[in-house]
Protein backbone atom coordinates (compact mmCIF):
# COMPACT_ATOMS: atom_id res chain seq x y z
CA UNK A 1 -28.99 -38.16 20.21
CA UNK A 2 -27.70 -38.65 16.67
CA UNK A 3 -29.52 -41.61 14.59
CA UNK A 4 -27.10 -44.20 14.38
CA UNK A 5 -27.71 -44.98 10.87
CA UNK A 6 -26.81 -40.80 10.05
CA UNK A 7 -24.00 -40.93 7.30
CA UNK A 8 -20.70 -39.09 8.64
CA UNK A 9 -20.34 -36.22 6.33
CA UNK A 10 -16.94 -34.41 6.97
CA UNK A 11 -17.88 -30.43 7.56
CA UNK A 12 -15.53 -27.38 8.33
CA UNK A 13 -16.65 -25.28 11.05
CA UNK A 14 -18.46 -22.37 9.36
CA UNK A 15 -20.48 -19.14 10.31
CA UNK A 16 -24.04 -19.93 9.80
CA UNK A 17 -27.44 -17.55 9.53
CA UNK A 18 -30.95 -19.26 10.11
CA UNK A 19 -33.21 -16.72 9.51
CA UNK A 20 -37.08 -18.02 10.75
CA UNK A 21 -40.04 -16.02 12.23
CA UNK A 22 -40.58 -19.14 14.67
CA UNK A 23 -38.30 -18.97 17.48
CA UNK A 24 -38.68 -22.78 18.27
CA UNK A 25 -37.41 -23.72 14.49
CA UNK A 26 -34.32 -21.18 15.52
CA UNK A 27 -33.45 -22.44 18.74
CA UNK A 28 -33.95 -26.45 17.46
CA UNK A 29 -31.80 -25.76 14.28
CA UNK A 30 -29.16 -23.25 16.10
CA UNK A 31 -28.52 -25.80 18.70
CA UNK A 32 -28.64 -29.37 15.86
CA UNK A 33 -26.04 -27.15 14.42
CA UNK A 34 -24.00 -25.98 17.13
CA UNK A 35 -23.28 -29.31 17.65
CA UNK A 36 -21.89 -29.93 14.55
CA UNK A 37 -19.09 -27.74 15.34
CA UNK A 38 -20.42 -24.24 13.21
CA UNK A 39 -20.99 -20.36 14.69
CA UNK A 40 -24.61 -19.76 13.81
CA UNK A 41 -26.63 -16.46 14.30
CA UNK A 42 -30.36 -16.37 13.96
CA UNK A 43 -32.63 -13.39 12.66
CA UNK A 44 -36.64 -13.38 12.85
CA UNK A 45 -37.19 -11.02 9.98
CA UNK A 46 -35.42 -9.65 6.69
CA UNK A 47 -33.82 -6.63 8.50
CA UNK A 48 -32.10 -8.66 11.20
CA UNK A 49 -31.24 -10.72 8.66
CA UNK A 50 -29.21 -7.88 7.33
CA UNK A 51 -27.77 -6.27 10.28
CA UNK A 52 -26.50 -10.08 11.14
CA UNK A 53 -24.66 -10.32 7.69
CA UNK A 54 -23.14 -6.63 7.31
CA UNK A 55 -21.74 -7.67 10.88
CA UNK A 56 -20.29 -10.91 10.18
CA UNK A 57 -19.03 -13.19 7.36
CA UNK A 58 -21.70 -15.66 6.28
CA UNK A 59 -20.82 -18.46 5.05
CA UNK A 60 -24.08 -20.85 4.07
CA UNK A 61 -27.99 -18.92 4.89
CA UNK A 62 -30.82 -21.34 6.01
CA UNK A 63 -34.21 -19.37 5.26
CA UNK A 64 -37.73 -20.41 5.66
CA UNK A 65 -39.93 -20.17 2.71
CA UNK A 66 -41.77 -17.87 4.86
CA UNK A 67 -41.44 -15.45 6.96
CA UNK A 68 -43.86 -13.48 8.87
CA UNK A 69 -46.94 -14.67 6.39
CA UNK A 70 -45.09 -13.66 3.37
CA UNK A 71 -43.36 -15.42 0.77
CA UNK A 72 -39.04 -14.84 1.07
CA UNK A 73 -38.58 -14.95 -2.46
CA UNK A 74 -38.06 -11.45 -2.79
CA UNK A 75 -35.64 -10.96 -0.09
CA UNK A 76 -33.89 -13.94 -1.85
CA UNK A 77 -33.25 -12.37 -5.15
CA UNK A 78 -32.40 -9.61 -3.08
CA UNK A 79 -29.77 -11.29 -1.67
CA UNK A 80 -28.66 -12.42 -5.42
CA UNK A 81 -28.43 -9.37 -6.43
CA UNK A 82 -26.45 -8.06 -4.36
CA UNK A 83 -22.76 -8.32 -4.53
CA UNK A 84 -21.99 -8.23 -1.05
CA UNK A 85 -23.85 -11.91 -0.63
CA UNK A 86 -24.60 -13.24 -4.19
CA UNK A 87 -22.09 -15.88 -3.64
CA UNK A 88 -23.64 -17.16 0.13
CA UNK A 89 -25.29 -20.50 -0.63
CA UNK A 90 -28.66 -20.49 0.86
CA UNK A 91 -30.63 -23.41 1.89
CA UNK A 92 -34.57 -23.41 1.56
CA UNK A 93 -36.69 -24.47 4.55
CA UNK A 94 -40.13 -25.51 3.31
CA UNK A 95 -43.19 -27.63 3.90
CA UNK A 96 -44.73 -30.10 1.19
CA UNK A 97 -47.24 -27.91 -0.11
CA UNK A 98 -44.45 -25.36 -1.28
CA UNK A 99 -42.91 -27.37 -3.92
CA UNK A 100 -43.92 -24.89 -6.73
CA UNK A 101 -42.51 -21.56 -4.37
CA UNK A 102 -39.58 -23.96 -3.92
CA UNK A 103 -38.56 -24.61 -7.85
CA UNK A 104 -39.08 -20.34 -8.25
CA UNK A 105 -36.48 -20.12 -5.21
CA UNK A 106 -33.79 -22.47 -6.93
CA UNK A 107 -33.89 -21.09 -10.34
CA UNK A 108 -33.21 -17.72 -8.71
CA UNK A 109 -30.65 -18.43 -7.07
CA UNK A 110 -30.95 -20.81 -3.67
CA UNK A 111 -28.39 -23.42 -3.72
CA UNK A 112 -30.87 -26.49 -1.77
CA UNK A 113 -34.17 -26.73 -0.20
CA UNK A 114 -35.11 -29.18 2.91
CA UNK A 115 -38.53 -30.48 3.72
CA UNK A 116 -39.88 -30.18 7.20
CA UNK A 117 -39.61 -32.00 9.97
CA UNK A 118 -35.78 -31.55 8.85
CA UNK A 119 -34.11 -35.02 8.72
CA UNK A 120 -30.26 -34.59 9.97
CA UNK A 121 -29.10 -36.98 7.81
CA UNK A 122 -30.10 -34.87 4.57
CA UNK A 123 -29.24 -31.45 7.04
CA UNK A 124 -25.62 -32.30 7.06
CA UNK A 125 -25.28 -33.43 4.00
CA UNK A 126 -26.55 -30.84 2.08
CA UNK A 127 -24.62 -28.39 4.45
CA UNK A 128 -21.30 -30.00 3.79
CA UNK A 129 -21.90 -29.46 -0.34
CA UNK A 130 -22.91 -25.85 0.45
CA UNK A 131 -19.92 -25.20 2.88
CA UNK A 132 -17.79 -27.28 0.12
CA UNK A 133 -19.20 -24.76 -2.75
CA UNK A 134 -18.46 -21.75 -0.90
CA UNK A 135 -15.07 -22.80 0.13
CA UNK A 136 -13.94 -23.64 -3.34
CA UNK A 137 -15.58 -20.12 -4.24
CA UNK A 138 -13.88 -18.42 -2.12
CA UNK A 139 -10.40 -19.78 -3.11
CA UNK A 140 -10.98 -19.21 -6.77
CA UNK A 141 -11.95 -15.29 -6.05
CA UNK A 142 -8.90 -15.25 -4.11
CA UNK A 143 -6.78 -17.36 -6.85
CA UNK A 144 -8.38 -14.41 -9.49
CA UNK A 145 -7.49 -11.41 -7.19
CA UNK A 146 -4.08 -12.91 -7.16
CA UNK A 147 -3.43 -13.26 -10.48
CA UNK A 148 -4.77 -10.12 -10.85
CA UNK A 149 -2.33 -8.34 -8.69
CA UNK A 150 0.27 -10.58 -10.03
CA UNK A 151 -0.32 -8.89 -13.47
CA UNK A 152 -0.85 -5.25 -12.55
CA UNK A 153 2.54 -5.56 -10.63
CA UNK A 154 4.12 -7.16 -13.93
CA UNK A 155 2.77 -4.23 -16.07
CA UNK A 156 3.94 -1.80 -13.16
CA UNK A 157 7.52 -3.46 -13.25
CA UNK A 158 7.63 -3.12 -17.10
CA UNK A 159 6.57 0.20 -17.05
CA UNK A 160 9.26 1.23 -14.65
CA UNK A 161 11.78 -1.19 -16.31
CA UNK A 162 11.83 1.53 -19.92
CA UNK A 163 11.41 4.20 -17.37
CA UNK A 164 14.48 3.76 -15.93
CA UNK A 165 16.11 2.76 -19.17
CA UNK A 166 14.60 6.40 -20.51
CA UNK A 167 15.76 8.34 -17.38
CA UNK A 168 19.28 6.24 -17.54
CA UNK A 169 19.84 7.49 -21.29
CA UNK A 170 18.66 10.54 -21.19
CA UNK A 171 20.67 11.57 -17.88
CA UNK A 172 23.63 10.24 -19.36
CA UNK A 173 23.34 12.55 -22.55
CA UNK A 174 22.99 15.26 -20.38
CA UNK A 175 26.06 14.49 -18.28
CA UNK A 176 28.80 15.57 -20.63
CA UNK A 177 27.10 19.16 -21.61
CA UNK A 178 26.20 20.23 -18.08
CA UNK A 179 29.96 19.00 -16.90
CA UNK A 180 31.30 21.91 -19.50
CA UNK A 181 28.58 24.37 -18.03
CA UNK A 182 29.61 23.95 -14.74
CA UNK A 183 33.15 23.99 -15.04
CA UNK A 184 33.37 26.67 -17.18
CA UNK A 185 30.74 29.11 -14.95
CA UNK A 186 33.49 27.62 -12.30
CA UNK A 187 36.39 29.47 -14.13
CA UNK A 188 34.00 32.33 -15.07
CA UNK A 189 33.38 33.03 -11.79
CA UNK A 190 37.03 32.65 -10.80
CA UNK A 191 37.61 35.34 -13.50
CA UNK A 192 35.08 37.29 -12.32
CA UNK A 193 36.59 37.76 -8.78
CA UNK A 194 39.53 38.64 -10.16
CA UNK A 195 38.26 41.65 -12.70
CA UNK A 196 36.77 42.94 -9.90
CA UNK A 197 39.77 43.04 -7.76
CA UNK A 198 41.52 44.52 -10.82
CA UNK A 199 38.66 47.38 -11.39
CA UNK A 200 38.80 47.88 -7.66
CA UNK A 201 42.27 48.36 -7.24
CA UNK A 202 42.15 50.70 -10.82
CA UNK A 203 39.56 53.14 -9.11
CA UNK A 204 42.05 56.09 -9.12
CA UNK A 205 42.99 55.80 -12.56
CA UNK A 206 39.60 55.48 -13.87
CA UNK A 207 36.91 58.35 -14.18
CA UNK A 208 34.15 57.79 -11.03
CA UNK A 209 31.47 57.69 -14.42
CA UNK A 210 33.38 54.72 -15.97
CA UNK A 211 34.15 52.78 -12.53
CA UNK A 212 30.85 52.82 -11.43
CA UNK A 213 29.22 51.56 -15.12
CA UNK A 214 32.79 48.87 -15.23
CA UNK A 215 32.10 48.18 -11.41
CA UNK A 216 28.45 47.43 -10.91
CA UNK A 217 28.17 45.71 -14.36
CA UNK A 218 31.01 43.44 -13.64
CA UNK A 219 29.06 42.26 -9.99
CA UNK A 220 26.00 41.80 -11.98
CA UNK A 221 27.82 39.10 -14.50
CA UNK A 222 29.82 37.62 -11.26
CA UNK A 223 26.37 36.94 -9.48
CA UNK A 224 24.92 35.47 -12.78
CA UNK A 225 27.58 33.47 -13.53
CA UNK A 226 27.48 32.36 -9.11
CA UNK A 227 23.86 31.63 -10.76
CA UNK A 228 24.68 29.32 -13.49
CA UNK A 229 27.41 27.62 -11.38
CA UNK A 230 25.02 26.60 -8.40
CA UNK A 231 22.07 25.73 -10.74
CA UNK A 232 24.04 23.53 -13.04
CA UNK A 233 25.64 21.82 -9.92
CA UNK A 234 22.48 21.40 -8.43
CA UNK A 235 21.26 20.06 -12.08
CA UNK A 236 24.00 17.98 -11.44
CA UNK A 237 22.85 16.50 -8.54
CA UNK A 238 19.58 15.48 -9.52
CA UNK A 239 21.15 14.01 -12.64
CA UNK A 240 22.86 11.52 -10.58
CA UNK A 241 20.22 11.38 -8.19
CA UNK A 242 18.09 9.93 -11.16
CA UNK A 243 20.92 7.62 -12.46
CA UNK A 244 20.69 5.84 -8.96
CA UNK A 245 16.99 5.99 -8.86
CA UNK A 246 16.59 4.36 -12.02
CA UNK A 247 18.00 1.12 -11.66
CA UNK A 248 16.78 -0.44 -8.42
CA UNK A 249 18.18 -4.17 -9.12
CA UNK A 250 21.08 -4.50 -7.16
CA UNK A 251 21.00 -8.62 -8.49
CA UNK A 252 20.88 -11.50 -6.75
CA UNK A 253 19.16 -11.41 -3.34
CA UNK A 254 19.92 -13.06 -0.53
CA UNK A 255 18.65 -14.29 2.57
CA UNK A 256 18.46 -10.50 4.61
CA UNK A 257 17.93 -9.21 8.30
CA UNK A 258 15.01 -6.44 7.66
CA UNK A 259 15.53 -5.11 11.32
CA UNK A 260 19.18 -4.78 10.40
CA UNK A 261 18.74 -3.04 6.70
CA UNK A 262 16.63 -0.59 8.25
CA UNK A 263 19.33 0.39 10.81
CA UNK A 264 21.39 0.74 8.77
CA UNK A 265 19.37 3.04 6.84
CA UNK A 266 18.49 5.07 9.43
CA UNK A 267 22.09 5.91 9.84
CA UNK A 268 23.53 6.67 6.18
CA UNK A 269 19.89 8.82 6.04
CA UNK A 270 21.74 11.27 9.35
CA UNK A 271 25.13 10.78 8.09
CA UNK A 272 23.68 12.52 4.87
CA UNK A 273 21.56 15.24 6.35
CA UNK A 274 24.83 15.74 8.51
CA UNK A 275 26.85 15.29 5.68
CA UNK A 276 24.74 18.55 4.26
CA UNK A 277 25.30 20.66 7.01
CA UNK A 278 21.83 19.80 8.47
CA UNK A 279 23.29 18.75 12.19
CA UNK A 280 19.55 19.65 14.13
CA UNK A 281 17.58 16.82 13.08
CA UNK A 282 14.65 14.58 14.86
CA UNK A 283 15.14 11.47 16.56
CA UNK A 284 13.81 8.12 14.64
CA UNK A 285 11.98 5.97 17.19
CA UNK A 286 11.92 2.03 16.63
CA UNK A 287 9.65 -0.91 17.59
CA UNK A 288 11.34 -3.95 16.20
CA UNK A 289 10.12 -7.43 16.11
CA UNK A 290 12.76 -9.65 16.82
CA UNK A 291 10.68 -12.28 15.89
CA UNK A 292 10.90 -11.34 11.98
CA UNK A 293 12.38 -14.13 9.60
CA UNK A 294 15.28 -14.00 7.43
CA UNK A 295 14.02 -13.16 4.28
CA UNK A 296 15.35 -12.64 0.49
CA UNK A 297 16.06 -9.25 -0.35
CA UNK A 298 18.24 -7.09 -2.36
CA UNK A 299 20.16 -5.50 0.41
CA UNK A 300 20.87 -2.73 -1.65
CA UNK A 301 17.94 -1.60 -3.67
CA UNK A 302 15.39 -2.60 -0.43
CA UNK A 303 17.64 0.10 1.51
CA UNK A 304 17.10 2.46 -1.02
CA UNK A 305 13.24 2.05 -0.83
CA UNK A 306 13.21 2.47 3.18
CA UNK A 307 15.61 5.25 2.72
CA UNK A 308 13.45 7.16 -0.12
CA UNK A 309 10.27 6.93 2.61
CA UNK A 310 12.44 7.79 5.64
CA UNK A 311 13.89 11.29 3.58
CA UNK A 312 10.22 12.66 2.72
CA UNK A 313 9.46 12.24 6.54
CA UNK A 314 12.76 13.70 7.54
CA UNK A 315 11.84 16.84 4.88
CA UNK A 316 8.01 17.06 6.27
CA UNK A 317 8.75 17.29 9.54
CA UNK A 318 11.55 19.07 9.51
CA UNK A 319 9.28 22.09 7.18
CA UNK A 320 6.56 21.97 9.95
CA UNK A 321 7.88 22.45 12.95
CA UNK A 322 10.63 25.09 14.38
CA UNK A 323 11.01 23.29 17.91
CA UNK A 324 12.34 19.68 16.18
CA UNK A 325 12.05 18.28 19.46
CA UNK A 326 8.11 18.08 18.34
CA UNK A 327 8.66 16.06 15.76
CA UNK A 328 8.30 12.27 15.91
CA UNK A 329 9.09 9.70 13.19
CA UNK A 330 8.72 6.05 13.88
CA UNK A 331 9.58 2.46 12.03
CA UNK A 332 7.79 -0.46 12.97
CA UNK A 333 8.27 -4.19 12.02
CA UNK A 334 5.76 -6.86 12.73
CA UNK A 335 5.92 -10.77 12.01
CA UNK A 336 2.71 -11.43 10.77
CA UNK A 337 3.68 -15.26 10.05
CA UNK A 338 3.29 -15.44 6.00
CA UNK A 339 4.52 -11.87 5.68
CA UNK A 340 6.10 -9.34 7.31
CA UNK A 341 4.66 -5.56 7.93
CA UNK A 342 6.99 -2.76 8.23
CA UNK A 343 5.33 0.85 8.84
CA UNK A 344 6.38 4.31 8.75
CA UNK A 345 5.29 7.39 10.48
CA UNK A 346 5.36 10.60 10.93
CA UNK A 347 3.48 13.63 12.62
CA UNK A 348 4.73 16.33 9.85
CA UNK A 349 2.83 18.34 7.13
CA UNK A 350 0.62 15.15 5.73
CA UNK A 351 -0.57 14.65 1.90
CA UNK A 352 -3.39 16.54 0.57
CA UNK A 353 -6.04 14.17 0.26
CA UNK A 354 -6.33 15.42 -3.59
CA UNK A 355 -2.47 14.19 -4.45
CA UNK A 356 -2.93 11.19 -2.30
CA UNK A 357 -3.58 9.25 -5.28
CA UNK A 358 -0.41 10.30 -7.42
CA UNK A 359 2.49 10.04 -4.94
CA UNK A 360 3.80 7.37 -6.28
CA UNK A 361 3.88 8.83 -10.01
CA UNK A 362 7.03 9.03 -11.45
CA UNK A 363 8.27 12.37 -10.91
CA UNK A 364 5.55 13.46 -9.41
CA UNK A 365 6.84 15.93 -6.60
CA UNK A 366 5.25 18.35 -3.76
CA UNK A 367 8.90 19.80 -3.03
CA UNK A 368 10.44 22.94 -4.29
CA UNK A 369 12.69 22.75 -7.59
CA UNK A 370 15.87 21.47 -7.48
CA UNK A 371 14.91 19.16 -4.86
CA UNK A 372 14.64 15.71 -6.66
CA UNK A 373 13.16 15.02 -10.19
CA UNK A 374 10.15 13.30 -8.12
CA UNK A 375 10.90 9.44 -8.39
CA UNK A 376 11.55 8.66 -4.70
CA UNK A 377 8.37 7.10 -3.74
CA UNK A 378 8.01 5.34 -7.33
CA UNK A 379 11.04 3.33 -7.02
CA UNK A 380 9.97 2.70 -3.57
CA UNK A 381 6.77 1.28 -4.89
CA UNK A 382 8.97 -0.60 -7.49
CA UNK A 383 11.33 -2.34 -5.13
CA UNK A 384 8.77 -2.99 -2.94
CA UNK A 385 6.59 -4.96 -5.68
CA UNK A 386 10.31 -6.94 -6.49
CA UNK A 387 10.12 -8.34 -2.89
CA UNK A 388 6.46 -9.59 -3.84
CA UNK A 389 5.01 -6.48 -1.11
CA UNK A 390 2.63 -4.14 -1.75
CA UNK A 391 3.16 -0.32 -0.33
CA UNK A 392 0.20 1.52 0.78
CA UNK A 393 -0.47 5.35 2.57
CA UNK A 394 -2.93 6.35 5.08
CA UNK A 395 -2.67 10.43 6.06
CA UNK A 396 -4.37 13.20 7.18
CA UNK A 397 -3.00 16.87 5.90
CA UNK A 398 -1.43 18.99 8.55
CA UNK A 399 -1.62 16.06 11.16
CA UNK A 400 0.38 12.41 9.88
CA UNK A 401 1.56 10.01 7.09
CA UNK A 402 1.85 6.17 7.38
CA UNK A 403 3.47 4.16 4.61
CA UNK A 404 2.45 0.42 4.99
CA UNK A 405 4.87 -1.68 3.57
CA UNK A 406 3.38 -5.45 3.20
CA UNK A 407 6.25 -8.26 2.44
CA UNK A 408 4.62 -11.55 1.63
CA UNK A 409 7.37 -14.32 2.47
CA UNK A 410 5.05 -17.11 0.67
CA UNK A 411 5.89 -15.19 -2.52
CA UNK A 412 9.35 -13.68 -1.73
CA UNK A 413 11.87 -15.99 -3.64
CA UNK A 414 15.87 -15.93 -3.85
């Protein structure tokens, strides 16, 4: 029973590791703190000791001065020293006569010692400042890491902020040359077809030596001028492909169905391919969690993130296999309470585990030229960060791609 004169020392549940060569000082202190409401795991050695905490999250050690015969201080400082579980508290067990063992143990690192036969009041009490300790260590890595993301993201956003101002000036300097390119390889070629209609209906007047030079000449300039039409329209294309890619603030947001946006997607994405005269196309399977909060979101620009993803899968798996029916692509949404998950995947060509790391570079592209200038995935990544998300990949070349999408609702603010 507990001595009635014990002090009440509040204590959050925790995972504890006793680590003790005597399996009577295990059992006794395993079950004493069992009852206090904490997970404990036991080890009889050092290497136990190890396979207990690369299983499980520690949070406060109890180890006896000795184990086996031999001193623990080394496997202490090995414990300091290692990053992994430097920051577990750990609680010496000793007997009087190990007082000067005891001060070597602190100043490398334990957090407390105890004195056999353990008294419970001065168990819990020094438990509940080592649980306390670790707790508030815990929350400031986890208030650093934060911040931490919170400023990469902030140099990521600035970064693509004078990108897109960059790709928005210099596309719109290009606009008004490349508009007299292509419309005047439009009349060219106009003019073209009709020289050769003019040659070809002048063939009897004309010697066969000086038709045939006029002739083939005059289809070599009307297929290079068919040239520069197509290429500057396609130019054109990706001009105004990077206009709209390089502002992805659509202003205000406001509170959003995510289930909804992507549907919506999903259709303007076929309507497009259709739209292109690509009519055999694979189906897009949903799971949707109905479950999933209204959130704030830039209807617009979040669209365009979804729809950037969704159009790489479309391309990859439309390159790898001939029979489409193959092909699978699938959107998933989960409510994970503080944030909501949204993943997509396909089974088409994969990323190269060498180019894993730069796909979402600005303009960096695997696709052919004239394709896209290569900023698809990077404004994904940047809209993405603007909902307070983070965007990650998991593939295997030849086989998959997954695109993780992570919104944190906490964060997410109108």
């Amino acid at each position: 029973m507990e001595n009635s004169n014990d002090v009440n020392f509040t204590q959050k549940p925790a995972k504890i590791l006793v680590i003790d060569d005597h399996e009577n000082t295990r059992s006794l202190l395993k079950r004493r703190l069992s009852i206090y409401g904490h997970e404990v795991y036991v080890a009889a050695n050092s290497k136990h000791a190890i396979d207990a905490l690369a299983t499980n999250t520690i949070d406060v050690i109890f180890l006896n001065m000795f184990i086996n015969g031999e001193s623990s201080y080394d496997f202490l400082t090995s414990l300091k020293e290692n990053n992994l579980y430097h920051s577990i508290p750990v609680i010496m067990i000793s007997s009087d006569s190990d007082s000067e063992l005891v001060v070597k143990c602190i100043e490398a690192g334990a957090e407390d010692y105890l004195v056999k036969p353990l008294n419970q009041t001065l168990l819990k009490a020094r438990l509940a400042n080592c649980i306390s300790k670790k707790e508030a260590h815990d929350k400031e890595i986890a208030y650093l890491a934060k911040i931490e993301q919170g400023q990469k993201q902030m140099i990521a956003q600035e970064k693509m902020a004078s990108l897109g101002v960059l790709v928005s000036s210099i596309s719109q300097e290009l606009k008004n040359p490349l508009n007299f390119v292509i419309n005047f390889a439009a009349v060219s070629v106009e003019i073209c077809k009709e020289l050769v209609e003019k040659v070809s209906s002048s063939k009897d007047v004309l010697s066969p030596e000086f038709f045939t030079f006029l002739f083939q000449n005059l289809e070599k300039f009307q297929s290079n001028v068919t040239k520069i039409s197509e290429y500057g329209q396609n130019a054109d294309k990706i001009i105004r492909f990077m206009l709209d890619q390089s502002s992805t603030s659509s202003g205000k947001k406001h509170p959003g169905n995510i289930n909804k946006i992507i549907s919506q997607t999903v259709a303007m994405l076929f309507a497009t391919y259709k739209g292109n005269g690509i009519t055999t196309l694979p189906k897009i399977e949903t799971e949707f969690d109905n479950t999933l909060p209204h959130v704030p979101l830039s209807t617009q620009s979040f669209s365009k993130a979804i729809y950037n993803i969704l159009d790489n899968a479309m391309y990859s798996v439309i390159n790898k296999f001939e029979d489409i029916s193959l092909a699978k692509i699938l959107i998933k949404t989960e409510n994970h309470s503080s944030s909501i998950g949204i993943s997509i995947y396909d089974n088409g060509l994969g990323i190269k585990s060498n180019i894993i790391d730069k796909i979402f570079h600005p303009f960096f592209t695997t696709k052919p030229e004239g394709t896209g200038p290569g900023l698809g995935l990077s404004t994904a990544l940047e809209v993405v960060q603007d909902h307070s998300g983070t965007i990650s990949v998991d593939s295997e070349e030849n086989n998959f791609a997954r695109f993780n999408i992570q919104i944190n609702c906490d964060q997410l603010k109108l």
